[in-house]
PDB file of N, CA and C in Angstrom:
ATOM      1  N   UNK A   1       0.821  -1.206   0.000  1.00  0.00           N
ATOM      2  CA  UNK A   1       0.000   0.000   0.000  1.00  0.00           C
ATOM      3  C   UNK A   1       0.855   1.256   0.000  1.00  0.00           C
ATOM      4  N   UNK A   2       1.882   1.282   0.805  1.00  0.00           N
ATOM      5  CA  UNK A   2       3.101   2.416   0.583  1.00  0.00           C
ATOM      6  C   UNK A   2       3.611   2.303  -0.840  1.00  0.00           C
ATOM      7  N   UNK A   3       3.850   1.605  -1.183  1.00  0.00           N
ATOM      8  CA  UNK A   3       4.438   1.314  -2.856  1.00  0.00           C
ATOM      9  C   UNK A   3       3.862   2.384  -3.390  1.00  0.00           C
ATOM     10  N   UNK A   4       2.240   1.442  -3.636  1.00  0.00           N
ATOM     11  CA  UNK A   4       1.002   2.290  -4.265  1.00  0.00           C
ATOM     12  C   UNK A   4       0.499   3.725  -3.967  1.00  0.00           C
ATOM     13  N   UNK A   5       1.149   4.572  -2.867  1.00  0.00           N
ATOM     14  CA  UNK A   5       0.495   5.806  -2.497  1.00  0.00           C
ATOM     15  C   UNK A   5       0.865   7.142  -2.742  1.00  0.00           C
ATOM     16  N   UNK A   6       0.403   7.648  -2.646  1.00  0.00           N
ATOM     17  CA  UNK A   6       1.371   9.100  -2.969  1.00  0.00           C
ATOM     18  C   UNK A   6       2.437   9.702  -1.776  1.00  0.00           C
ATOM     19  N   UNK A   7       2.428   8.625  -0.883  1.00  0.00           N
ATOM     20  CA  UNK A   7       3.356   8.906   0.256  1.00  0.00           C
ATOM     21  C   UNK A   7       4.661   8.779   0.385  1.00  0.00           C
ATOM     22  N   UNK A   8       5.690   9.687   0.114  1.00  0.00           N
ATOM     23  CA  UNK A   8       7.144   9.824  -0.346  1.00  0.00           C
ATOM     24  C   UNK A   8       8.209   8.564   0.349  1.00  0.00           C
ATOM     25  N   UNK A   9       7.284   8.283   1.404  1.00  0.00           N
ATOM     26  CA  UNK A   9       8.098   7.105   2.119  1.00  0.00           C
ATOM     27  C   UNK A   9       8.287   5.875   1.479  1.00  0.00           C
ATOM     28  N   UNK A  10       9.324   4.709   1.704  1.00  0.00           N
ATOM     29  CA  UNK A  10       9.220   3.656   0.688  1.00  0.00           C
ATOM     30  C   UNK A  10       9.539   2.452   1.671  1.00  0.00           C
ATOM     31  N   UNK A  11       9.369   1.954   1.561  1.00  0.00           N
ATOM     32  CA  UNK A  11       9.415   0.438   2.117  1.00  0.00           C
ATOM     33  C   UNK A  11      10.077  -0.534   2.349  1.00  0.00           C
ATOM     34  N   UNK A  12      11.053  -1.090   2.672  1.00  0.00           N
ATOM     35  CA  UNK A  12      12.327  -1.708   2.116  1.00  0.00           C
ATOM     36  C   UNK A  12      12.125  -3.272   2.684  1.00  0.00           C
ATOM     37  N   UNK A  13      11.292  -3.942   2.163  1.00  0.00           N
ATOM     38  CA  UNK A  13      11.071  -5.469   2.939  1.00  0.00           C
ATOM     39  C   UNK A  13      12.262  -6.015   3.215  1.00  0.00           C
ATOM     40  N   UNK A  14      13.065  -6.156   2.231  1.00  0.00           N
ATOM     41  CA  UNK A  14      14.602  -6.750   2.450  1.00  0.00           C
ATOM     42  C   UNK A  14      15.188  -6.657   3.805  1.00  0.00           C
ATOM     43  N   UNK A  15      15.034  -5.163   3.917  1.00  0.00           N
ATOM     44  CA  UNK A  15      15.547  -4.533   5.669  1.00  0.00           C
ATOM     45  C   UNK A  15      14.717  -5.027   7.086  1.00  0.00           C
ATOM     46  N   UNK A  16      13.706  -5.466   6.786  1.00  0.00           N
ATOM     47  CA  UNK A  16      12.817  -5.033   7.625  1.00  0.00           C
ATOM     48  C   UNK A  16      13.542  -6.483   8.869  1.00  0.00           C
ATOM     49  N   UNK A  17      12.894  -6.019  10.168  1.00  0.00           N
ATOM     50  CA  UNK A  17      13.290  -7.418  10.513  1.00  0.00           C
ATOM     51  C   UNK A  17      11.973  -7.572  11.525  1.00  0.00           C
ATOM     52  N   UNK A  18      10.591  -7.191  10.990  1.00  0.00           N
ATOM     53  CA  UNK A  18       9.461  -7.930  11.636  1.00  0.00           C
ATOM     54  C   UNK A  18       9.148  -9.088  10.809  1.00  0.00           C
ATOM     55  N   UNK A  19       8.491  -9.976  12.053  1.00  0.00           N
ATOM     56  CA  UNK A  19       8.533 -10.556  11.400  1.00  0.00           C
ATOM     57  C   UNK A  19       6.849 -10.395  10.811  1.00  0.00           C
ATOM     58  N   UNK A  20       6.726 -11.656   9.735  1.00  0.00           N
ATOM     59  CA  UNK A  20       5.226 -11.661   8.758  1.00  0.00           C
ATOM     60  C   UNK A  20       4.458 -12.580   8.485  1.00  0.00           C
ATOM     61  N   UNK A  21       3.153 -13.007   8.913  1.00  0.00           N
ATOM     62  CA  UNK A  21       2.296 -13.916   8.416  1.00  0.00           C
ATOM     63  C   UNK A  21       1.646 -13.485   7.177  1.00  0.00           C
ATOM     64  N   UNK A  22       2.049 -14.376   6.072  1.00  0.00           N
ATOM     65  CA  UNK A  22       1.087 -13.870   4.632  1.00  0.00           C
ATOM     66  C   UNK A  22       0.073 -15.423   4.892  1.00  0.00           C
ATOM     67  N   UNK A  23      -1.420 -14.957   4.287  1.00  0.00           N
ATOM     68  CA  UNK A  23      -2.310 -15.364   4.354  1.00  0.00           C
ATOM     69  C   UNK A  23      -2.622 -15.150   3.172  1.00  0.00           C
ATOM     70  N   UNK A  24      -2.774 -16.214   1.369  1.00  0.00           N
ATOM     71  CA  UNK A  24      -2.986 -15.876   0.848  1.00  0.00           C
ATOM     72  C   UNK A  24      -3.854 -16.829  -0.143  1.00  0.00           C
ATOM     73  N   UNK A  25      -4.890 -16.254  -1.014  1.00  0.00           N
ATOM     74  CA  UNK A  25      -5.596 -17.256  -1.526  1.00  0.00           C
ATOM     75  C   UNK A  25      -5.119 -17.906  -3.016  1.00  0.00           C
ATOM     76  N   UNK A  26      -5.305 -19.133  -3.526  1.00  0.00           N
ATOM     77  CA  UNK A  26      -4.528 -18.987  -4.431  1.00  0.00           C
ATOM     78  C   UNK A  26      -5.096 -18.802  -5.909  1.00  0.00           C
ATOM     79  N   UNK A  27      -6.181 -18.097  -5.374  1.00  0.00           N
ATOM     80  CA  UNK A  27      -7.352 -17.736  -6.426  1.00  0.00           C
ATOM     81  C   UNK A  27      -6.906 -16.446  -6.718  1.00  0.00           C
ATOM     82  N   UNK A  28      -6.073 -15.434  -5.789  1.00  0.00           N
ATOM     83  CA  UNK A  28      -6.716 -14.163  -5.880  1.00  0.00           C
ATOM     84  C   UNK A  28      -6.431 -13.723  -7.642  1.00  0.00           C
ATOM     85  N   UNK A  29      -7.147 -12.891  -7.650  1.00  0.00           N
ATOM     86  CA  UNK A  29      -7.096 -12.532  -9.211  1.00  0.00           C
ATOM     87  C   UNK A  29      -6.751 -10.589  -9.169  1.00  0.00           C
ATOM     88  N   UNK A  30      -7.061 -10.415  -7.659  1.00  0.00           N
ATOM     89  CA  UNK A  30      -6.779  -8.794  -7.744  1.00  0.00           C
ATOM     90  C   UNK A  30      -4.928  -8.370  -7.014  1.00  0.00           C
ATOM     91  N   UNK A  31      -4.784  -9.390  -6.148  1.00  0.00           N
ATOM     92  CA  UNK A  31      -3.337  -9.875  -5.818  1.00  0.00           C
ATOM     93  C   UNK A  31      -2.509 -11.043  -6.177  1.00  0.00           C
ATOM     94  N   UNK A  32      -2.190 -11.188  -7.367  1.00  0.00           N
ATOM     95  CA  UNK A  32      -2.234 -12.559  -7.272  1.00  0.00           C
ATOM     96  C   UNK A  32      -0.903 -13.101  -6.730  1.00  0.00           C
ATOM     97  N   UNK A  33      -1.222 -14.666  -6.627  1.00  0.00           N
ATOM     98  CA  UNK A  33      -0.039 -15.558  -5.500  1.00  0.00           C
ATOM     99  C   UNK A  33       0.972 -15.351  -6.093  1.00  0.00           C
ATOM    100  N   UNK A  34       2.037 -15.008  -6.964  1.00  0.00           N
ATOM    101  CA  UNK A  34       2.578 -14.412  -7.129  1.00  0.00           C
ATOM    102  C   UNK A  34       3.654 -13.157  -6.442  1.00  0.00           C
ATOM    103  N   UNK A  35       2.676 -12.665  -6.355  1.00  0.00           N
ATOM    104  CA  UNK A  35       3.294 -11.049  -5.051  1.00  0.00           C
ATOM    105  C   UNK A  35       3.289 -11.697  -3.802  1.00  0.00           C
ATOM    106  N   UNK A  36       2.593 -12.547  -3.489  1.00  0.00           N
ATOM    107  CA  UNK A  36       3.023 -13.099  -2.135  1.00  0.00           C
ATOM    108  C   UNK A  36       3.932 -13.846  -1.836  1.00  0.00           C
ATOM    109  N   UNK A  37       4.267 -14.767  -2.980  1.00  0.00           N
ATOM    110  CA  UNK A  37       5.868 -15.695  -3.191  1.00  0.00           C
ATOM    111  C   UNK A  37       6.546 -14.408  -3.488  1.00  0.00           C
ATOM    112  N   UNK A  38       6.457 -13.685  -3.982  1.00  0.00           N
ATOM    113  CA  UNK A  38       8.146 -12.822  -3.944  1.00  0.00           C
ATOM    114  C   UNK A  38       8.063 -11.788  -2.603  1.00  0.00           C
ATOM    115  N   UNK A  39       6.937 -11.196  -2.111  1.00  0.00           N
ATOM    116  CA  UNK A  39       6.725 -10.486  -0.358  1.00  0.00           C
ATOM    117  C   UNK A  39       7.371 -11.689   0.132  1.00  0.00           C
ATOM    118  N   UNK A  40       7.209 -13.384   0.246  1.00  0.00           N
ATOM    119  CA  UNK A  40       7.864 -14.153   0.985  1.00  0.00           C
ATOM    120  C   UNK A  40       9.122 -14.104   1.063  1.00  0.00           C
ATOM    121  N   UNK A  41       9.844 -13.983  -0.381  1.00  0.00           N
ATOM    122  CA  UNK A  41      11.324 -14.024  -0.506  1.00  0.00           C
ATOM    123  C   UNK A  41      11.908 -12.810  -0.153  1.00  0.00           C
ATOM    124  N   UNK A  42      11.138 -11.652   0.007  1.00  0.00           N
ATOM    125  CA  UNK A  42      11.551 -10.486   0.232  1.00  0.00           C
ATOM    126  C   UNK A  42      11.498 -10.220   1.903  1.00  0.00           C
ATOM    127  N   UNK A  43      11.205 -10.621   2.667  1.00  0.00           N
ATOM    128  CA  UNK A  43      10.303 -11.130   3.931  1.00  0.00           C
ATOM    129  C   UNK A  43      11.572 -12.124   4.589  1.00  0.00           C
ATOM    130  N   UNK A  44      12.498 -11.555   4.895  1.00  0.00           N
ATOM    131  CA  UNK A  44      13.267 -13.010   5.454  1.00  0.00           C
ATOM    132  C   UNK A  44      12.814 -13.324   6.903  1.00  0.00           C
ATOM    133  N   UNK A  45      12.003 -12.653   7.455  1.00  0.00           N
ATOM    134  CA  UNK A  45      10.994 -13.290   8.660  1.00  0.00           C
ATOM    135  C   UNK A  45      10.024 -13.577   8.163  1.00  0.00           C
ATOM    136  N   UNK A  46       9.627 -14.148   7.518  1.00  0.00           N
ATOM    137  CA  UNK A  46       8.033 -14.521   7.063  1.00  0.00           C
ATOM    138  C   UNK A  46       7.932 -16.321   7.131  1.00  0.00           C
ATOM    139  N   UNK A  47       6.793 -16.352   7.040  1.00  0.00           N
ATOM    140  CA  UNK A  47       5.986 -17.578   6.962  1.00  0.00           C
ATOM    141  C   UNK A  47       4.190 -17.287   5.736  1.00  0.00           C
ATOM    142  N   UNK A  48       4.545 -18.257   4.918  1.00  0.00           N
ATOM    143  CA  UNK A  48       3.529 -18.033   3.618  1.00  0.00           C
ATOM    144  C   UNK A  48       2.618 -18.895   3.597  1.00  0.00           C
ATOM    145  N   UNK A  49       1.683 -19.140   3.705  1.00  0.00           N
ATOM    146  CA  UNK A  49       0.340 -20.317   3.636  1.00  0.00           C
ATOM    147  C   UNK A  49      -0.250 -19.838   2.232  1.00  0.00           C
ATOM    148  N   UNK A  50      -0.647 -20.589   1.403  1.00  0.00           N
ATOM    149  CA  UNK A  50      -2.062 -20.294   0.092  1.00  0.00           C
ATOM    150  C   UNK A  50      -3.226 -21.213   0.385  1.00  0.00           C
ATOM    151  N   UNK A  51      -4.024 -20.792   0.426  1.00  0.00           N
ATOM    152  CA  UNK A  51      -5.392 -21.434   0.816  1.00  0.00           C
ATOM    153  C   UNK A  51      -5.933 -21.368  -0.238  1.00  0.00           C
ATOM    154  N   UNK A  52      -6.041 -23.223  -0.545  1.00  0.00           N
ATOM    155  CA  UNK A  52      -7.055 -23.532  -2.099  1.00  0.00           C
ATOM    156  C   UNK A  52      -7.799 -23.206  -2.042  1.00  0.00           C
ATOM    157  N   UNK A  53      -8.221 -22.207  -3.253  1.00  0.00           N
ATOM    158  CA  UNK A  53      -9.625 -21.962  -3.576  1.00  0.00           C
ATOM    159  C   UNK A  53     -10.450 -20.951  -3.101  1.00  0.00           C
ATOM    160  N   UNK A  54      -9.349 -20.522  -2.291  1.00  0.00           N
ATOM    161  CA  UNK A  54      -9.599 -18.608  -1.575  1.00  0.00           C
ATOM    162  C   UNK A  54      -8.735 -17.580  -3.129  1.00  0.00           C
ATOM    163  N   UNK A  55      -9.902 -16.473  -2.792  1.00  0.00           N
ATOM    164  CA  UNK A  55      -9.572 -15.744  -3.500  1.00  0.00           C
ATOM    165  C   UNK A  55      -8.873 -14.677  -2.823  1.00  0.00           C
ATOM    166  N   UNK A  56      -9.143 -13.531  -2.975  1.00  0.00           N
ATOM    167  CA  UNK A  56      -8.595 -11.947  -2.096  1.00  0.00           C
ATOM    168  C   UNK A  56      -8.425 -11.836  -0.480  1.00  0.00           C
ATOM    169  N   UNK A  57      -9.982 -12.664  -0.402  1.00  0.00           N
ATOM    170  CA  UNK A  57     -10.324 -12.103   1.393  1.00  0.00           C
ATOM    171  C   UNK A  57     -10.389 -13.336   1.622  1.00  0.00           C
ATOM    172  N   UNK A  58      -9.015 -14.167   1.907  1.00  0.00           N
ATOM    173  CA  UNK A  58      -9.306 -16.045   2.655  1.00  0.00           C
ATOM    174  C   UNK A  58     -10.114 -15.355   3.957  1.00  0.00           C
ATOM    175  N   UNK A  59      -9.825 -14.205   4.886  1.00  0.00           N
ATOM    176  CA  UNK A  59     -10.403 -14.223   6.136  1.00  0.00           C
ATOM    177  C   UNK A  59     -11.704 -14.126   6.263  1.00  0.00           C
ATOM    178  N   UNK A  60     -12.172 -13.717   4.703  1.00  0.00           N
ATOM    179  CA  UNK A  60     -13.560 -13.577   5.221  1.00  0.00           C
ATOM    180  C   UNK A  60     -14.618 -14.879   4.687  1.00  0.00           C
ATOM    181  N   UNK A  61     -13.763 -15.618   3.446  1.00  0.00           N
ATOM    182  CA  UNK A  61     -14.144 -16.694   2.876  1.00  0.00           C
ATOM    183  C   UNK A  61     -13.835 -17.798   3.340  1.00  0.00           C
ATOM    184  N   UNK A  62     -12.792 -17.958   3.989  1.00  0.00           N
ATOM    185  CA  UNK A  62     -12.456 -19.157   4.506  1.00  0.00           C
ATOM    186  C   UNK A  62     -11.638 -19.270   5.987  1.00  0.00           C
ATOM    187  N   UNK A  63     -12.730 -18.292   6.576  1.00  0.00           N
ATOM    188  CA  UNK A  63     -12.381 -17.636   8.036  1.00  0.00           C
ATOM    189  C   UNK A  63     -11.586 -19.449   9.183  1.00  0.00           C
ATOM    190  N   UNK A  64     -12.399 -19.967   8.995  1.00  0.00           N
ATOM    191  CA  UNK A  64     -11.606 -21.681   9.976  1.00  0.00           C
ATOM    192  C   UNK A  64     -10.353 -21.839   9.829  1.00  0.00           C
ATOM    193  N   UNK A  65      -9.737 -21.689   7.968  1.00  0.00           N
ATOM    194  CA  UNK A  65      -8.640 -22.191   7.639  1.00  0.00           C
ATOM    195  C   UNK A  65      -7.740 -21.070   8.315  1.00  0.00           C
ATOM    196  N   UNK A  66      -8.001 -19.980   8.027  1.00  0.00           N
ATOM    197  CA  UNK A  66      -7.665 -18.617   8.441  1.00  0.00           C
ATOM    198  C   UNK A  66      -7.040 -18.869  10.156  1.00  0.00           C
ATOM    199  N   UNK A  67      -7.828 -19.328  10.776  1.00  0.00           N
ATOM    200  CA  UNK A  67      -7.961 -19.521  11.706  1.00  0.00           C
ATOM    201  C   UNK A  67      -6.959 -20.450  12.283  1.00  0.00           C
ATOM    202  N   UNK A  68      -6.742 -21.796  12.027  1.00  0.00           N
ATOM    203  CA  UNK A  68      -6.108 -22.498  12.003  1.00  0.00           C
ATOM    204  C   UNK A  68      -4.721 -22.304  11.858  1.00  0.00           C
ATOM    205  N   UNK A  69      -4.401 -21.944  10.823  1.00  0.00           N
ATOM    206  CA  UNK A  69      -2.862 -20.941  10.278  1.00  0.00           C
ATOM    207  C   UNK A  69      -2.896 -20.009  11.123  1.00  0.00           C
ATOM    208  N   UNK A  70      -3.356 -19.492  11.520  1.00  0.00           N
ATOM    209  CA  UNK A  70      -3.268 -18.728  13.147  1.00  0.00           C
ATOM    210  C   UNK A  70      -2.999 -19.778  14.156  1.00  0.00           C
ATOM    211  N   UNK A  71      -3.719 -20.156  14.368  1.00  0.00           N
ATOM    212  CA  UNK A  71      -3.058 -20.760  15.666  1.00  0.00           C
ATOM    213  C   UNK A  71      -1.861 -21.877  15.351  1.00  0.00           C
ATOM    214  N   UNK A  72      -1.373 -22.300  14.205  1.00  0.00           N
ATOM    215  CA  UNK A  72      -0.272 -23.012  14.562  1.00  0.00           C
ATOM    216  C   UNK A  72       0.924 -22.379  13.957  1.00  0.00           C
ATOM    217  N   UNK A  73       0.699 -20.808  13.899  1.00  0.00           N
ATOM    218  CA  UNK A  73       1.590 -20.429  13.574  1.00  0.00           C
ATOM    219  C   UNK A  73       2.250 -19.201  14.586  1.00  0.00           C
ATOM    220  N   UNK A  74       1.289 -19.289  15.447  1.00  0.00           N
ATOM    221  CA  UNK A  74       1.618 -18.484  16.691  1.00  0.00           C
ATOM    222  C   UNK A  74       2.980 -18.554  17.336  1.00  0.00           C
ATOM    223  N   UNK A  75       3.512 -20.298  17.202  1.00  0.00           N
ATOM    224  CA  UNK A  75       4.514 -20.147  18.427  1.00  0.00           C
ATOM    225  C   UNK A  75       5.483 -19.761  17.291  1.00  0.00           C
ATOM    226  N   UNK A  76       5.277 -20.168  16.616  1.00  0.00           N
ATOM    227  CA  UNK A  76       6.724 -20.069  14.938  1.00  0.00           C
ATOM    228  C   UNK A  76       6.623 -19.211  14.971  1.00  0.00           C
ATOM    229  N   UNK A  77       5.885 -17.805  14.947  1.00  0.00           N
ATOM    230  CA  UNK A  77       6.123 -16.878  14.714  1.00  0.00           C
ATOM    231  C   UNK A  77       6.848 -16.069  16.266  1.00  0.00           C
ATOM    232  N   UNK A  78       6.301 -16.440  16.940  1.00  0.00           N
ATOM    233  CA  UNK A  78       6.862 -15.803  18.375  1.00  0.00           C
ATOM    234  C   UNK A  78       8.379 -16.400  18.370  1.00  0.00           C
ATOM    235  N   UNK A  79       8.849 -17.483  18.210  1.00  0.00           N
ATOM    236  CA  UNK A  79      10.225 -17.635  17.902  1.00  0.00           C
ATOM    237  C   UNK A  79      10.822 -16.668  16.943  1.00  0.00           C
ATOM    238  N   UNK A  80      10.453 -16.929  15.661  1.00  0.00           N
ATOM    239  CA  UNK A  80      11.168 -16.011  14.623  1.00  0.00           C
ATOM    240  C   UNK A  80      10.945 -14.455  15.355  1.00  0.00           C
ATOM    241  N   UNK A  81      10.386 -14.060  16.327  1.00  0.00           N
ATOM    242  CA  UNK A  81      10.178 -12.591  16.457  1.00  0.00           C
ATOM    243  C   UNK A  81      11.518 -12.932  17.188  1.00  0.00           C
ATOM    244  N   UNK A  82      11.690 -13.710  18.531  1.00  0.00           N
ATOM    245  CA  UNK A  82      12.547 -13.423  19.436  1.00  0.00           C
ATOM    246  C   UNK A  82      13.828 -14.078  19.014  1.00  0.00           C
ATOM    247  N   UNK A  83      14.172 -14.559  18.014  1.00  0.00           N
ATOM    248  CA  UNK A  83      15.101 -15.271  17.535  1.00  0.00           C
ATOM    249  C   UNK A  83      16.065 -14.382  16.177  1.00  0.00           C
ATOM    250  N   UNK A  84      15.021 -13.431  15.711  1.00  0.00           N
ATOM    251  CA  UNK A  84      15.130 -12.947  14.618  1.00  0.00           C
ATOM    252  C   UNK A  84      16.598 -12.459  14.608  1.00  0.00           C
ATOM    253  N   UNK A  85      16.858 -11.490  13.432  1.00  0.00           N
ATOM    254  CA  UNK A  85      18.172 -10.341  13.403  1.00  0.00           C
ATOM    255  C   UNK A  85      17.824  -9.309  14.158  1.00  0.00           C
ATOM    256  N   UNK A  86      18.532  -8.766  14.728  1.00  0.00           N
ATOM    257  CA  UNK A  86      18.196  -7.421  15.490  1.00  0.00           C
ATOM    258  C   UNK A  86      18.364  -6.069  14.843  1.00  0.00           C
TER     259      UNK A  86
END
């Protein structure tokens, strides 16, 4: 969304060292899976799920699976936070 805005600031995923849950469908047709495999590679804290057959909004279409990838990705991600680069 910074990419996309008229806001002079820019973004540098490469740098970043939060970490990231992508949640993505592998339908989407307005994002497609695509940008989320390269946000992953760009993302060196990340963790990537595609949910068959979700399109744009898995959270609102396929809120359980959503759900699920939440909770077993809680502790993985709380490691990679406290484990991360500083």
């Amino acid at each position: 969304s910074i990419e996309n805005s008229q806001d002079p600031r820019t973004l540098q995923m490469a740098q970043s060292n939060l970490p990231a849950l992508l949640i993505w469908g592998d339908g989407d047709e307005w994002v497609v899976p695509e940008v989320g495999r390269a946000l992953h590679q760009d993302i060196k804290l990340s963790l990537l799920y595609m949910i068959e057959g979700a399109g744009h909004c898995p959270m609102e279409t396929h809120p359980e699976q959503v759900h699920r990838i939440m909770d077993k990705s809680d502790a993985a991600m709380r490691q990679i936070r406290e484990s991360g680069p500083q």
